[in-house]
C-alpha atoms as a PDB file:
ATOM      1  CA  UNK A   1       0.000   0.000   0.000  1.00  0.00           C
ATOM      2  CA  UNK A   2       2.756   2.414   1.061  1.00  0.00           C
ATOM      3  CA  UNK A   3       3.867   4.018  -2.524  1.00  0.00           C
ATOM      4  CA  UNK A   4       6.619   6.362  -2.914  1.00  0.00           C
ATOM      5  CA  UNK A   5       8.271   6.857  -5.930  1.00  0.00           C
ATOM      6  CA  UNK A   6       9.699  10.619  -5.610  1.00  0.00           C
ATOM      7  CA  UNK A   7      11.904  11.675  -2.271  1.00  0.00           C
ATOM      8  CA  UNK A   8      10.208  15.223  -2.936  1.00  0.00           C
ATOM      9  CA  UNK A   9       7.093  16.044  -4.642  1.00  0.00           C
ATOM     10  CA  UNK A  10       5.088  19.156  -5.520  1.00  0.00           C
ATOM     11  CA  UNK A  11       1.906  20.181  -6.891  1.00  0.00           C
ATOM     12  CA  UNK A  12       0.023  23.855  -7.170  1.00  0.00           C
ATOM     13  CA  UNK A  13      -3.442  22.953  -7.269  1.00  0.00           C
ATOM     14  CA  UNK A  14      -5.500  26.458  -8.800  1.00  0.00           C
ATOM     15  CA  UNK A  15      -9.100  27.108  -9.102  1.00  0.00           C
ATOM     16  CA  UNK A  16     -12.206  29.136  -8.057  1.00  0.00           C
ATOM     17  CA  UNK A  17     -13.203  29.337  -4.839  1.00  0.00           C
ATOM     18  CA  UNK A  18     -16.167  26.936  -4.314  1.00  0.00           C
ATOM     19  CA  UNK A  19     -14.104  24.162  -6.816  1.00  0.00           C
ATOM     20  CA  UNK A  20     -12.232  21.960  -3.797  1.00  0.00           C
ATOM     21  CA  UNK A  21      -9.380  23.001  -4.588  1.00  0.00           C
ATOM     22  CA  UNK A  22      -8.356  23.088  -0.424  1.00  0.00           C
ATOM     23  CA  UNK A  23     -10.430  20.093  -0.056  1.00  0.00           C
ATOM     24  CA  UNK A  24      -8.294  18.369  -3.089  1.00  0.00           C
ATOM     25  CA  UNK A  25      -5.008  19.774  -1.165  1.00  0.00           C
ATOM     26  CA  UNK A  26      -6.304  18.712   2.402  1.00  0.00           C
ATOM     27  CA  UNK A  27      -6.706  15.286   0.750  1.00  0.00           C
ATOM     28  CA  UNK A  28      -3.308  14.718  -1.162  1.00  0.00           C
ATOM     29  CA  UNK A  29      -1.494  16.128   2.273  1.00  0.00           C
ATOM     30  CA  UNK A  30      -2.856  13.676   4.570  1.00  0.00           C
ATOM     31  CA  UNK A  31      -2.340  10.817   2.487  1.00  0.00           C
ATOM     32  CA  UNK A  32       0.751  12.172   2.358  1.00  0.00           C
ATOM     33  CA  UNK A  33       2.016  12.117   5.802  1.00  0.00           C
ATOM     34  CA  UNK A  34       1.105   8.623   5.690  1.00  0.00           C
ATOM     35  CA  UNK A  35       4.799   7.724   3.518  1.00  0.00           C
ATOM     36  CA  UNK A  36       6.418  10.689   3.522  1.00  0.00           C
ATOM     37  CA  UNK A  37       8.601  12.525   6.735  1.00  0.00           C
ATOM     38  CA  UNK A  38       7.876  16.383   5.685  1.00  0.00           C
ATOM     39  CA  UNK A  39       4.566  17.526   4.560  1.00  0.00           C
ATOM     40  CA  UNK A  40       3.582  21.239   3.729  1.00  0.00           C
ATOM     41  CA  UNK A  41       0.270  22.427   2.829  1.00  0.00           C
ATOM     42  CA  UNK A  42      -0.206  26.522   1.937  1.00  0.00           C
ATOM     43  CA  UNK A  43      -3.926  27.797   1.042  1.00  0.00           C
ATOM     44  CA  UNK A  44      -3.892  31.190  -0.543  1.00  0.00           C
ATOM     45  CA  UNK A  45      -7.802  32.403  -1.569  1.00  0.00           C
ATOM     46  CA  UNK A  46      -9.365  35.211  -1.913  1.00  0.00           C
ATOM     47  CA  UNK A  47     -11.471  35.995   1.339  1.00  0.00           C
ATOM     48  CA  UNK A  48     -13.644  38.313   0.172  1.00  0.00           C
ATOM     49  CA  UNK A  49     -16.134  36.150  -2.036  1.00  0.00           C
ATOM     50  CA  UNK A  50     -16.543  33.114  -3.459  1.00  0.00           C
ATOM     51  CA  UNK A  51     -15.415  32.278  -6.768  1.00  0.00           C
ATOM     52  CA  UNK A  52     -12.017  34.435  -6.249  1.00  0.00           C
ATOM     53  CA  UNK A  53      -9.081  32.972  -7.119  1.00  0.00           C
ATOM     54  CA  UNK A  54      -8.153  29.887  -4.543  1.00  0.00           C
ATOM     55  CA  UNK A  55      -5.092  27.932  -5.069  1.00  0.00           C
ATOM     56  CA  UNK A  56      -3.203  25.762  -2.460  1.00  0.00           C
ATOM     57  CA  UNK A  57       0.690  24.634  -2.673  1.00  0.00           C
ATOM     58  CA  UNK A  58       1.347  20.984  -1.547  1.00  0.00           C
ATOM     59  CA  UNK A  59       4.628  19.974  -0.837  1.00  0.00           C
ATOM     60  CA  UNK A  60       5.623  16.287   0.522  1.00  0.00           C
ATOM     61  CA  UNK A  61       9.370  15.364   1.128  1.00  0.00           C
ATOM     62  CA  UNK A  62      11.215  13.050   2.585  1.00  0.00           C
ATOM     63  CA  UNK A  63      13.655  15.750   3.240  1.00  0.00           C
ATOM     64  CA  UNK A  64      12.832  19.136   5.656  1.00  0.00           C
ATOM     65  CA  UNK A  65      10.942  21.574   3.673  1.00  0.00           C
ATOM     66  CA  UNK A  66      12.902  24.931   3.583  1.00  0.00           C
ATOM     67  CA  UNK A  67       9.980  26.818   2.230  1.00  0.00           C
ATOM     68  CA  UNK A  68       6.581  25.973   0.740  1.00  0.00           C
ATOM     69  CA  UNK A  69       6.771  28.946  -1.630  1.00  0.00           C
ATOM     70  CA  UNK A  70       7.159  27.831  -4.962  1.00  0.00           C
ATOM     71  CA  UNK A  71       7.772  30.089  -8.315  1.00  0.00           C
ATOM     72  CA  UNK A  72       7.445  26.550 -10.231  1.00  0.00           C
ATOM     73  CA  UNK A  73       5.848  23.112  -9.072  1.00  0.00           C
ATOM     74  CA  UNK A  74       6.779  19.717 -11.096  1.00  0.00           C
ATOM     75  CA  UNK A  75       2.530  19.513 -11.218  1.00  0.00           C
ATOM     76  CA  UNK A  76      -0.090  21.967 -12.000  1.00  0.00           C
ATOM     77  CA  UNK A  77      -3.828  21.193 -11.278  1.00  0.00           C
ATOM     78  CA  UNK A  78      -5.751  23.468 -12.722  1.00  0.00           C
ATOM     79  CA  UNK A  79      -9.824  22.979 -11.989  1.00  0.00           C
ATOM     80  CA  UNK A  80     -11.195  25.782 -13.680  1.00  0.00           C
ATOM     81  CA  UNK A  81      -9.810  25.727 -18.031  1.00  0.00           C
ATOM     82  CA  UNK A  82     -10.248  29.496 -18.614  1.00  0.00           C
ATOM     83  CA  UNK A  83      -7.256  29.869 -16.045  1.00  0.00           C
ATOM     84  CA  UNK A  84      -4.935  27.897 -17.773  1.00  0.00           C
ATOM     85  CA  UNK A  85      -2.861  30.920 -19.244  1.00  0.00           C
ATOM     86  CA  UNK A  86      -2.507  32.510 -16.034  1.00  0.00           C
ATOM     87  CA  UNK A  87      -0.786  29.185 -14.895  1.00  0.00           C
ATOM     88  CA  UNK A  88       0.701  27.576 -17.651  1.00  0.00           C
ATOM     89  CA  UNK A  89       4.337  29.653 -16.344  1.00  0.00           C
ATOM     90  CA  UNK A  90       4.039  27.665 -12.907  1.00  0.00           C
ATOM     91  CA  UNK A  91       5.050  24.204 -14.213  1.00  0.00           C
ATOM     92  CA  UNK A  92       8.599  23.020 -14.081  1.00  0.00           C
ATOM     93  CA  UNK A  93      10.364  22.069 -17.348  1.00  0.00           C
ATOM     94  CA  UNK A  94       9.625  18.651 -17.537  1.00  0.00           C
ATOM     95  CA  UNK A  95       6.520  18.866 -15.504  1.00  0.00           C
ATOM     96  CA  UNK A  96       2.972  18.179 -15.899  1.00  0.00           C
ATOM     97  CA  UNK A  97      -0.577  20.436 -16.252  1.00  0.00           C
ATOM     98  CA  UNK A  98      -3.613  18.760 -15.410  1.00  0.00           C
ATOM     99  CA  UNK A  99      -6.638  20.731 -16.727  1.00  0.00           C
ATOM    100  CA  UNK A 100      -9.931  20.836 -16.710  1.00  0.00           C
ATOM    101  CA  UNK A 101     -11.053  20.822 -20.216  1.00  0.00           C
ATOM    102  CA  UNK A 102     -14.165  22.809 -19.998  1.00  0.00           C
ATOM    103  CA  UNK A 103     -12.998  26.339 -20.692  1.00  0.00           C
ATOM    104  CA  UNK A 104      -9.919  25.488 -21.597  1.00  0.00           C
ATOM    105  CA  UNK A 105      -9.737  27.460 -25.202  1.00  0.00           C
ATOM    106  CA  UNK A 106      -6.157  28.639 -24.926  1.00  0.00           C
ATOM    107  CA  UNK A 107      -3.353  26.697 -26.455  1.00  0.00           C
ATOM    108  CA  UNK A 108       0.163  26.193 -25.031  1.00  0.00           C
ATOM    109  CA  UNK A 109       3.028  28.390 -25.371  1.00  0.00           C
ATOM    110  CA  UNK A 110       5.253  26.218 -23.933  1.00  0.00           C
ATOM    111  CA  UNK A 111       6.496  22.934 -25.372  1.00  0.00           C
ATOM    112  CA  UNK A 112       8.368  21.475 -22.418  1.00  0.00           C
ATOM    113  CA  UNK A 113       5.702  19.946 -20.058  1.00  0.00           C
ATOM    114  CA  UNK A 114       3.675  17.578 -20.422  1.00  0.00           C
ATOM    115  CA  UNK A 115      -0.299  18.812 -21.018  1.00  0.00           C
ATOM    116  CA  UNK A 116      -3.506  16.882 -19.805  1.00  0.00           C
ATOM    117  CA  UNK A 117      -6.935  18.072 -20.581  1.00  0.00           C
ATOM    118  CA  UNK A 118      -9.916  16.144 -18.550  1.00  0.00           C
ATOM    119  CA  UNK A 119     -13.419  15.904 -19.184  1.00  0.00           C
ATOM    120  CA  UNK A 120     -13.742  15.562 -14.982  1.00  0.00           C
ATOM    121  CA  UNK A 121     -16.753  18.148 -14.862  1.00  0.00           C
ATOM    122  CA  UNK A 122     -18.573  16.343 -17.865  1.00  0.00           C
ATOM    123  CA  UNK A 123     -18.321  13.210 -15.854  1.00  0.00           C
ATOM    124  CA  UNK A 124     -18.861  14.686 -12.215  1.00  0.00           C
ATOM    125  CA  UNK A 125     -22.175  16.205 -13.970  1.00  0.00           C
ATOM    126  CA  UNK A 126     -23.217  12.527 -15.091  1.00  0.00           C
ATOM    127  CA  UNK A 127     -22.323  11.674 -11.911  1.00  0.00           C
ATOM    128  CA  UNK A 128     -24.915  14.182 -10.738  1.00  0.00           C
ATOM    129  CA  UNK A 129     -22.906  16.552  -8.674  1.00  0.00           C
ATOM    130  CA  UNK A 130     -20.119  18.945 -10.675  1.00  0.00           C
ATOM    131  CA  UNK A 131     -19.065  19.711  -7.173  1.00  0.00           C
ATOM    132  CA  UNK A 132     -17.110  16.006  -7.482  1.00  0.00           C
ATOM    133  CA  UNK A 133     -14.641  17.400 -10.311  1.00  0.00           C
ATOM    134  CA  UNK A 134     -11.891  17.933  -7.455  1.00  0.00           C
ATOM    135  CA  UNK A 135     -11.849  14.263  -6.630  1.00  0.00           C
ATOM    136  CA  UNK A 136     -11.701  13.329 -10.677  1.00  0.00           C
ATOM    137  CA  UNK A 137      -9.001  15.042 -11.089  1.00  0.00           C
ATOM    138  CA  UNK A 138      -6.957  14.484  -7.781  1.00  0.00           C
ATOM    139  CA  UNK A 139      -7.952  10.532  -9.150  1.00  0.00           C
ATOM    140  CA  UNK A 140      -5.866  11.618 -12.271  1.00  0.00           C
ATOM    141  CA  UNK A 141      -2.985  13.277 -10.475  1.00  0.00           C
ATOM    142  CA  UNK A 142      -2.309  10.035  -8.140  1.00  0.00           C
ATOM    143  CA  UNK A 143      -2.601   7.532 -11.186  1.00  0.00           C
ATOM    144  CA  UNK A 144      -0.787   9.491 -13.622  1.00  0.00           C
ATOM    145  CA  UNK A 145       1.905  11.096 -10.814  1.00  0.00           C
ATOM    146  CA  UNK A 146       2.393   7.799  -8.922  1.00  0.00           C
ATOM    147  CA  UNK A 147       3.564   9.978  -5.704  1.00  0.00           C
ATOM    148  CA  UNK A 148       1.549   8.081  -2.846  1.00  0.00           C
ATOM    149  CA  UNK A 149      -1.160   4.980  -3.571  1.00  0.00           C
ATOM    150  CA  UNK A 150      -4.481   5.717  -4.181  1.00  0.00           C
ATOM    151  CA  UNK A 151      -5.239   3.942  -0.973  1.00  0.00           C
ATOM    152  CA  UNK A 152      -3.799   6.360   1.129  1.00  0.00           C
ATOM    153  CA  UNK A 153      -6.014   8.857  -0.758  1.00  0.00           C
ATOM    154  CA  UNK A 154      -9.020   6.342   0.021  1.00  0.00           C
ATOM    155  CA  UNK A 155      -8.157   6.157   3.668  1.00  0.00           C
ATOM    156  CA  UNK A 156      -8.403  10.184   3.985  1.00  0.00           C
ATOM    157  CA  UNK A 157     -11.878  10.062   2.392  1.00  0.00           C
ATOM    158  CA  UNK A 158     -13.058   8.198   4.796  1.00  0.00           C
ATOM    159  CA  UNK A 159     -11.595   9.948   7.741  1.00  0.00           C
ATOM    160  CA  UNK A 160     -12.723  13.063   5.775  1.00  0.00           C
ATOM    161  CA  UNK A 161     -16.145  12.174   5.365  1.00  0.00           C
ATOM    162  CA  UNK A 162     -16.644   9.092   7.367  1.00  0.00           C
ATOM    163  CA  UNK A 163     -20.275   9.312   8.859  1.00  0.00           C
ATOM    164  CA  UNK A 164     -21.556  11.296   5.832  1.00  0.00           C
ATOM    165  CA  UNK A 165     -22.065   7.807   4.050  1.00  0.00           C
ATOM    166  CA  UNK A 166     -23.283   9.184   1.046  1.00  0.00           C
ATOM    167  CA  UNK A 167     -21.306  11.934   0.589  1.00  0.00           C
ATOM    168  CA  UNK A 168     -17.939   9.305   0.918  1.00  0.00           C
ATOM    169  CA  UNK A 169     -19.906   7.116  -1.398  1.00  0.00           C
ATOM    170  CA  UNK A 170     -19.960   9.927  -3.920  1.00  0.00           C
ATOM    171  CA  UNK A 171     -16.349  10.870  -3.232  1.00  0.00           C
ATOM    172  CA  UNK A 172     -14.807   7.592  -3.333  1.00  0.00           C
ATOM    173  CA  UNK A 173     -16.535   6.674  -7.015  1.00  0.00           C
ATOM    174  CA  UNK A 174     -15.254  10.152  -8.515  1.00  0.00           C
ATOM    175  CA  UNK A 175     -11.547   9.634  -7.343  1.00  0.00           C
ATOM    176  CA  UNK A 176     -11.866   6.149  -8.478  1.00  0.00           C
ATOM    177  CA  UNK A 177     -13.340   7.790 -11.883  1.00  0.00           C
ATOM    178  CA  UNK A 178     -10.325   9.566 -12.044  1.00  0.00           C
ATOM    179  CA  UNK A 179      -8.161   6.910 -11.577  1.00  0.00           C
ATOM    180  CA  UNK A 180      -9.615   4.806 -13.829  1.00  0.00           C
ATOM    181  CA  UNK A 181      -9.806   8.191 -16.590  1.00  0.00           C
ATOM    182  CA  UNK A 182      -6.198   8.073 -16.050  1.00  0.00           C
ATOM    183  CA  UNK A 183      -5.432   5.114 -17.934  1.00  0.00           C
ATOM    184  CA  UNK A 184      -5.679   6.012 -21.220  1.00  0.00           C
ATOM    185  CA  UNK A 185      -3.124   8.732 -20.618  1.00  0.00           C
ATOM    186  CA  UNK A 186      -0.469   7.090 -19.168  1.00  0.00           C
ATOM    187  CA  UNK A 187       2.848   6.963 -21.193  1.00  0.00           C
END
């Protein structure tokens, strides 16, 4: 169960207040700390109303963290298409963008990361909630990233939600979704 494949991984997950995008980072940070020594998790959103700008840094590392600041992550999850542009400059070289394809009309400027679009809202709406596109694409990141086992992710839905039954229910099919989504883009 215990996967690590990375001493030090990070990922700048940016959206719309509203989107989980904290809820996606509160997630991937407690699995997290279940493998890895040094965990950092850094909200930034816009207090004043909802749908500002929200974003949230998540660093894990088997080394100490000297700051949770980062110009550039090695993953961008973007929830929200239409901000792709404003993000595209805060993936490493080499890294990867995972983006939600609805509004997504801009193309890349960039030809040194790697670039996946996902239909999660289309499929959290068939789902019947579009409030489940967080967990579709988190369910992308951990299958396509391979940074900690999907599991882990598992276990902090339930501690997450555990007593809600079927909002877990709900949760655990669209990160499983996700996961499963994943598969036809892996290398």
């Amino acid at each position: 169960m215990e996967q690590k494949t990375a001493s030090r991984v990070e990922v700048l997950i940016v959206g719309l207040g509203g989107m989980g995008v904290l809820t996606a980072g509160q997630l991937l940070s407690g699995a997290a700390l279940q493998v890895y020594e040094y965990v950092s998790y850094v909200p930034s959103y816009d207090t004043f109303r909802r749908g500002g700008l929200c974003e949230c840094t998540v660093v894990f590392s088997d080394k100490e963290i000297a700051s949770p600041i980062l110009d550039q992550a090695q993953t961008v999850m973007i929830f929200d298409g239409s901000q792709f542009k404003a993000f595209e400059s805060r993936v490493r070289p080499g890294g990867v963008i995972i983006v939600e394809s609805a509004g997504l009309t801009d193309k890349p400027e960039r030809k040194d990361f790697r670039l996946l679009p996902v239909s999660g809202l289309e499929i959290a709406i068939s789902m019947g909630s579009s409030v489940i596109n967080n967990l579709i694409l988190l369910g992308v990141y951990v299958k396509v990233i391979k940074a900690i086992s999907s599991e882990l992710v598992e276990k902090e839905l339930e501690r997450k939600y555990g007593g809600k039954e079927a909002i877990l229910k709900q949760n655990r099919e669209a990160f499983r979704r996700g996961l499963e989504l994943a598969k036809t883009m892996e290398r």
